[in-house]
Protein backbone atom coordinates (compact mmCIF):
# COMPACT_ATOMS: atom_id res chain seq x y z
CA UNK A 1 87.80 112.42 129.89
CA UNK A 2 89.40 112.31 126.48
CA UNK A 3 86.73 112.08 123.79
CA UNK A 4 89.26 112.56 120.96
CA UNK A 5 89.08 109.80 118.29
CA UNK A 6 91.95 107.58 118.15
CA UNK A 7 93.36 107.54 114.45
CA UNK A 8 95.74 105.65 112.71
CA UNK A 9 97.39 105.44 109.26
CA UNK A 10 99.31 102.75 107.75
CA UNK A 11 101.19 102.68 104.27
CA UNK A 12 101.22 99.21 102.77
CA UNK A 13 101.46 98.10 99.23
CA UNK A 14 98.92 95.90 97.24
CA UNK A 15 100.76 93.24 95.28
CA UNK A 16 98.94 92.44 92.28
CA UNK A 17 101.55 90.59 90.64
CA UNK A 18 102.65 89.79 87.69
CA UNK A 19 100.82 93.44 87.27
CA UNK A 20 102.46 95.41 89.40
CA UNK A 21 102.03 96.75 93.27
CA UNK A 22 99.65 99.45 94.13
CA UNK A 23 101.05 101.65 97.15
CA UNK A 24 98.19 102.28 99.40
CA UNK A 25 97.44 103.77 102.99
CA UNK A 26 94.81 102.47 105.30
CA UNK A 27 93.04 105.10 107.74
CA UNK A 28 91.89 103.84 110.74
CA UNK A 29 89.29 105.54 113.39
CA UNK A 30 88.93 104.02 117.04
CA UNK A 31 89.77 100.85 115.60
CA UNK A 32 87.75 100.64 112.05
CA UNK A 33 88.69 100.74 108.56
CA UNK A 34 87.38 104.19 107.10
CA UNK A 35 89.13 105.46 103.94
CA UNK A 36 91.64 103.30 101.72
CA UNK A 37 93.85 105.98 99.76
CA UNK A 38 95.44 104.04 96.79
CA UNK A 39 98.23 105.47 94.91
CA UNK A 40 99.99 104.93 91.18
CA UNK A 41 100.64 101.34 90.06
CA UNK A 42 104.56 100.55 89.92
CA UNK A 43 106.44 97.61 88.72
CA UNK A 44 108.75 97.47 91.64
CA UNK A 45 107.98 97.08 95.29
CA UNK A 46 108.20 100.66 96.89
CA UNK A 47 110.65 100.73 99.74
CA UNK A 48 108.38 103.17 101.64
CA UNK A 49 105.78 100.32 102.57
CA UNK A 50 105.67 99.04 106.07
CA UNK A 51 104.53 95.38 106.98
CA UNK A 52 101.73 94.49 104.74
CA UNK A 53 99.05 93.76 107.88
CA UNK A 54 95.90 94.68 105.59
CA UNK A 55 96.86 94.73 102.12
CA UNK A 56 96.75 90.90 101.91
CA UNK A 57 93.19 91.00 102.65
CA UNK A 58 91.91 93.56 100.77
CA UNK A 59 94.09 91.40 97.48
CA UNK A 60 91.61 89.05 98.93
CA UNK A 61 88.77 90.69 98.07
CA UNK A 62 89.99 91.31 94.78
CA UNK A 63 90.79 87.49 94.00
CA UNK A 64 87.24 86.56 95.12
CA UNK A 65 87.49 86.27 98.56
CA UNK A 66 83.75 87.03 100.41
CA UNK A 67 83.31 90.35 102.44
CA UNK A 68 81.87 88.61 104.74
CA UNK A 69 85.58 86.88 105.35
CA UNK A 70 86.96 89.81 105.69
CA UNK A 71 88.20 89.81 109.31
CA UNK A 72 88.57 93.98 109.04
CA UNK A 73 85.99 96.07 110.71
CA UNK A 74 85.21 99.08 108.58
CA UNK A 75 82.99 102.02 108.96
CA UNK A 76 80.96 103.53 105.85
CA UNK A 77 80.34 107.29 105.91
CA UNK A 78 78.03 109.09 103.71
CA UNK A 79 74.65 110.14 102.92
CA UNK A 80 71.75 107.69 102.98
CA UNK A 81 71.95 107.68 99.00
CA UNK A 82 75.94 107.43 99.34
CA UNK A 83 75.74 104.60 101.41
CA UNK A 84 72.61 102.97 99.17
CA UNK A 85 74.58 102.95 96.32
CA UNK A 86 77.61 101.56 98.28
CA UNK A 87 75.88 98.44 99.01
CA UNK A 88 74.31 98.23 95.52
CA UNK A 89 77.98 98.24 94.32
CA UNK A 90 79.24 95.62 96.94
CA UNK A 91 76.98 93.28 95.22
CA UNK A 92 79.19 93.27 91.95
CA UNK A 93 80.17 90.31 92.03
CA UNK A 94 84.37 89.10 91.54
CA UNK A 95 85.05 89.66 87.76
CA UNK A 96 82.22 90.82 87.04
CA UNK A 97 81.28 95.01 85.72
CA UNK A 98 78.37 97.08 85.91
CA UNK A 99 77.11 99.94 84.41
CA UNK A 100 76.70 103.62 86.21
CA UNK A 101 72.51 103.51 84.40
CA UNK A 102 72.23 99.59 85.57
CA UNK A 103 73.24 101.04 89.25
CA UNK A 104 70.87 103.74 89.15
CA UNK A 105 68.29 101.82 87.96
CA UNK A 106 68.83 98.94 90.84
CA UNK A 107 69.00 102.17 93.18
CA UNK A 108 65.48 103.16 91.83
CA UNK A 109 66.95 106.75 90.68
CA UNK A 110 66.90 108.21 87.20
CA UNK A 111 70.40 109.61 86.83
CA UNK A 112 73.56 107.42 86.67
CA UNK A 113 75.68 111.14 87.41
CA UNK A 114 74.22 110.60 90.51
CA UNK A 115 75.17 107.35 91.16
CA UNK A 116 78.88 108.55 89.81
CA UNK A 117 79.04 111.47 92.14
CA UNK A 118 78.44 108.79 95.19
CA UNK A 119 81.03 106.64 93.83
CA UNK A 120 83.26 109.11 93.48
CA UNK A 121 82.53 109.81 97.38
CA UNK A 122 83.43 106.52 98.31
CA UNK A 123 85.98 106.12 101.08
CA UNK A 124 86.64 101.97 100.48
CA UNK A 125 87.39 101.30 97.11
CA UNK A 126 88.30 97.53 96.78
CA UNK A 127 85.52 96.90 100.10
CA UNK A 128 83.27 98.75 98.16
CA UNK A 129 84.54 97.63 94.92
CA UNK A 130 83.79 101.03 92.99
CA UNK A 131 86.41 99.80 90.01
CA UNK A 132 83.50 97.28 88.79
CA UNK A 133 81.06 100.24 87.77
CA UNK A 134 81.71 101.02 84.16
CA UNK A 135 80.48 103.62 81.58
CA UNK A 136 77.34 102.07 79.47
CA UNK A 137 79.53 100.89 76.54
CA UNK A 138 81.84 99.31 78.71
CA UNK A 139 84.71 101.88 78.63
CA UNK A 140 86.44 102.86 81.96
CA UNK A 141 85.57 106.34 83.67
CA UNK A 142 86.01 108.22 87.02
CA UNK A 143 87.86 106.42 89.58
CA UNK A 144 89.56 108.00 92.31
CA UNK A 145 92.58 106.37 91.85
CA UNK A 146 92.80 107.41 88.22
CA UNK A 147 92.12 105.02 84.86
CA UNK A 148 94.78 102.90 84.83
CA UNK A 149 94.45 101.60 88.56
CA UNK A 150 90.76 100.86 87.78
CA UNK A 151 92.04 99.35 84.56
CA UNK A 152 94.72 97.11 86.54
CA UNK A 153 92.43 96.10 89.24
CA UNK A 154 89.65 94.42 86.52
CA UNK A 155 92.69 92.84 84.49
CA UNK A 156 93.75 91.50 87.78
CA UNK A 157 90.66 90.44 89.27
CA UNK A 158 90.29 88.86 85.43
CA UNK A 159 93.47 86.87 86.09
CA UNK A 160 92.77 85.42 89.68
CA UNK A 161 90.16 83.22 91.34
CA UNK A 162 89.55 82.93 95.23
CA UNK A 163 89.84 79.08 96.44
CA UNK A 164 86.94 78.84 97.66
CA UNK A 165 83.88 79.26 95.44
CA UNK A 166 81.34 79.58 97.42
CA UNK A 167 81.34 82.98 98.15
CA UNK A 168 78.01 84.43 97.08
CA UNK A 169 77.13 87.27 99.21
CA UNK A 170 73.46 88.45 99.95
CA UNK A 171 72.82 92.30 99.20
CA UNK A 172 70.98 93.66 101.94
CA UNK A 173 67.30 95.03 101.40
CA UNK A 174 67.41 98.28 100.85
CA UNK A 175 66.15 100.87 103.61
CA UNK A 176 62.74 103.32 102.82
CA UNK A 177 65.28 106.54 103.18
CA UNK A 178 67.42 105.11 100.57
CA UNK A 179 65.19 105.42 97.83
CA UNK A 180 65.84 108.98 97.45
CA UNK A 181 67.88 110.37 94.02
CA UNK A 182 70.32 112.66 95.22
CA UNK A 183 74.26 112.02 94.84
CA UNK A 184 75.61 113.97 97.70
């Protein structure tokens, strides 16, 4: 019996036009979404992207679209706390920022480094939409993707609008193991 996982990777590109395209790869694991790898923004289509299968939704996400439309099965994987502040963070609402101390606070834990180092973790940026966390004067810091991608994906989420407005989510309750403060 084989019990080896069945992977998959495919390299699309994010258009986030008139901004530019964001190469990406999509890692897949017996069928679910688990880690989103973006790379540099460029002005010009790469040639090395295949068939765009996934990138269109995840622009969804990023023009408003609800994660509860998107038709993807994905798989979180992290610590309790990880995962805590992952669904704190999927609460951010489209065009809309929040600090790394207003996180921490909502995730009932005194230090926004912690809440950084699980962001920092996070294998779904865009599904967990890590690019909306900000430093507490507004300025943009840490994102695994670098500045300027975190700076391009605000700008465009700034510039677009989802179709359909309805598309307030409900953040889950959090669970008792959650509560506790530690970023790994």
């Amino acid at each position: 019996m084989n019990t080896e996982a069945k992977k998959q990777v495919f390299e699309e590109c994010l258009d986030l036009s008139p901004l530019g395209f964001v190469p990406l790869r999509v890692h897949f694991q017996n069928g679910k979404l688990i880690r989103i790898t973006l790379e540099s923004i460029e002005q010009k289509r790469p040639t090395n992207c295949s068939a765009d299968i996934y990138a269109p939704f995840l622009k969804g996400l990023l023009t408003g679209m609800a994660l509860e439309k998107f038709p993807v099965p994905f798989k979180l994987t992290g610590s309790p706390f990880q995962r805590h502040v992952w669904h704190l963070t999927m609460a951010i609402k489209h065009g809309e920022t929040k600090t790394y101390g207003q996180l921490a606070k909502a995730a009932s834990c005194a230090s926004a480094q912690a809440v950084g180092q699980a962001l920092k973790k996070n294998p779904l940026p865009i599904i967990v939409p890590c690019h909306r966390v900000v430093g507490k004067k507004g300025e943009l810091t840490g994102f695994s993707a670098g500045i300027e991608i975190k700076r391009i994906l605000l700008q465009f989420e700034r510039m677009t609008s989802y179709e359909n407005s309805s598309n307030e989510r409900q953040p889950r309750p959090p669970l008792e193991s959650e509560n506790s403060c530690k970023g790994g």
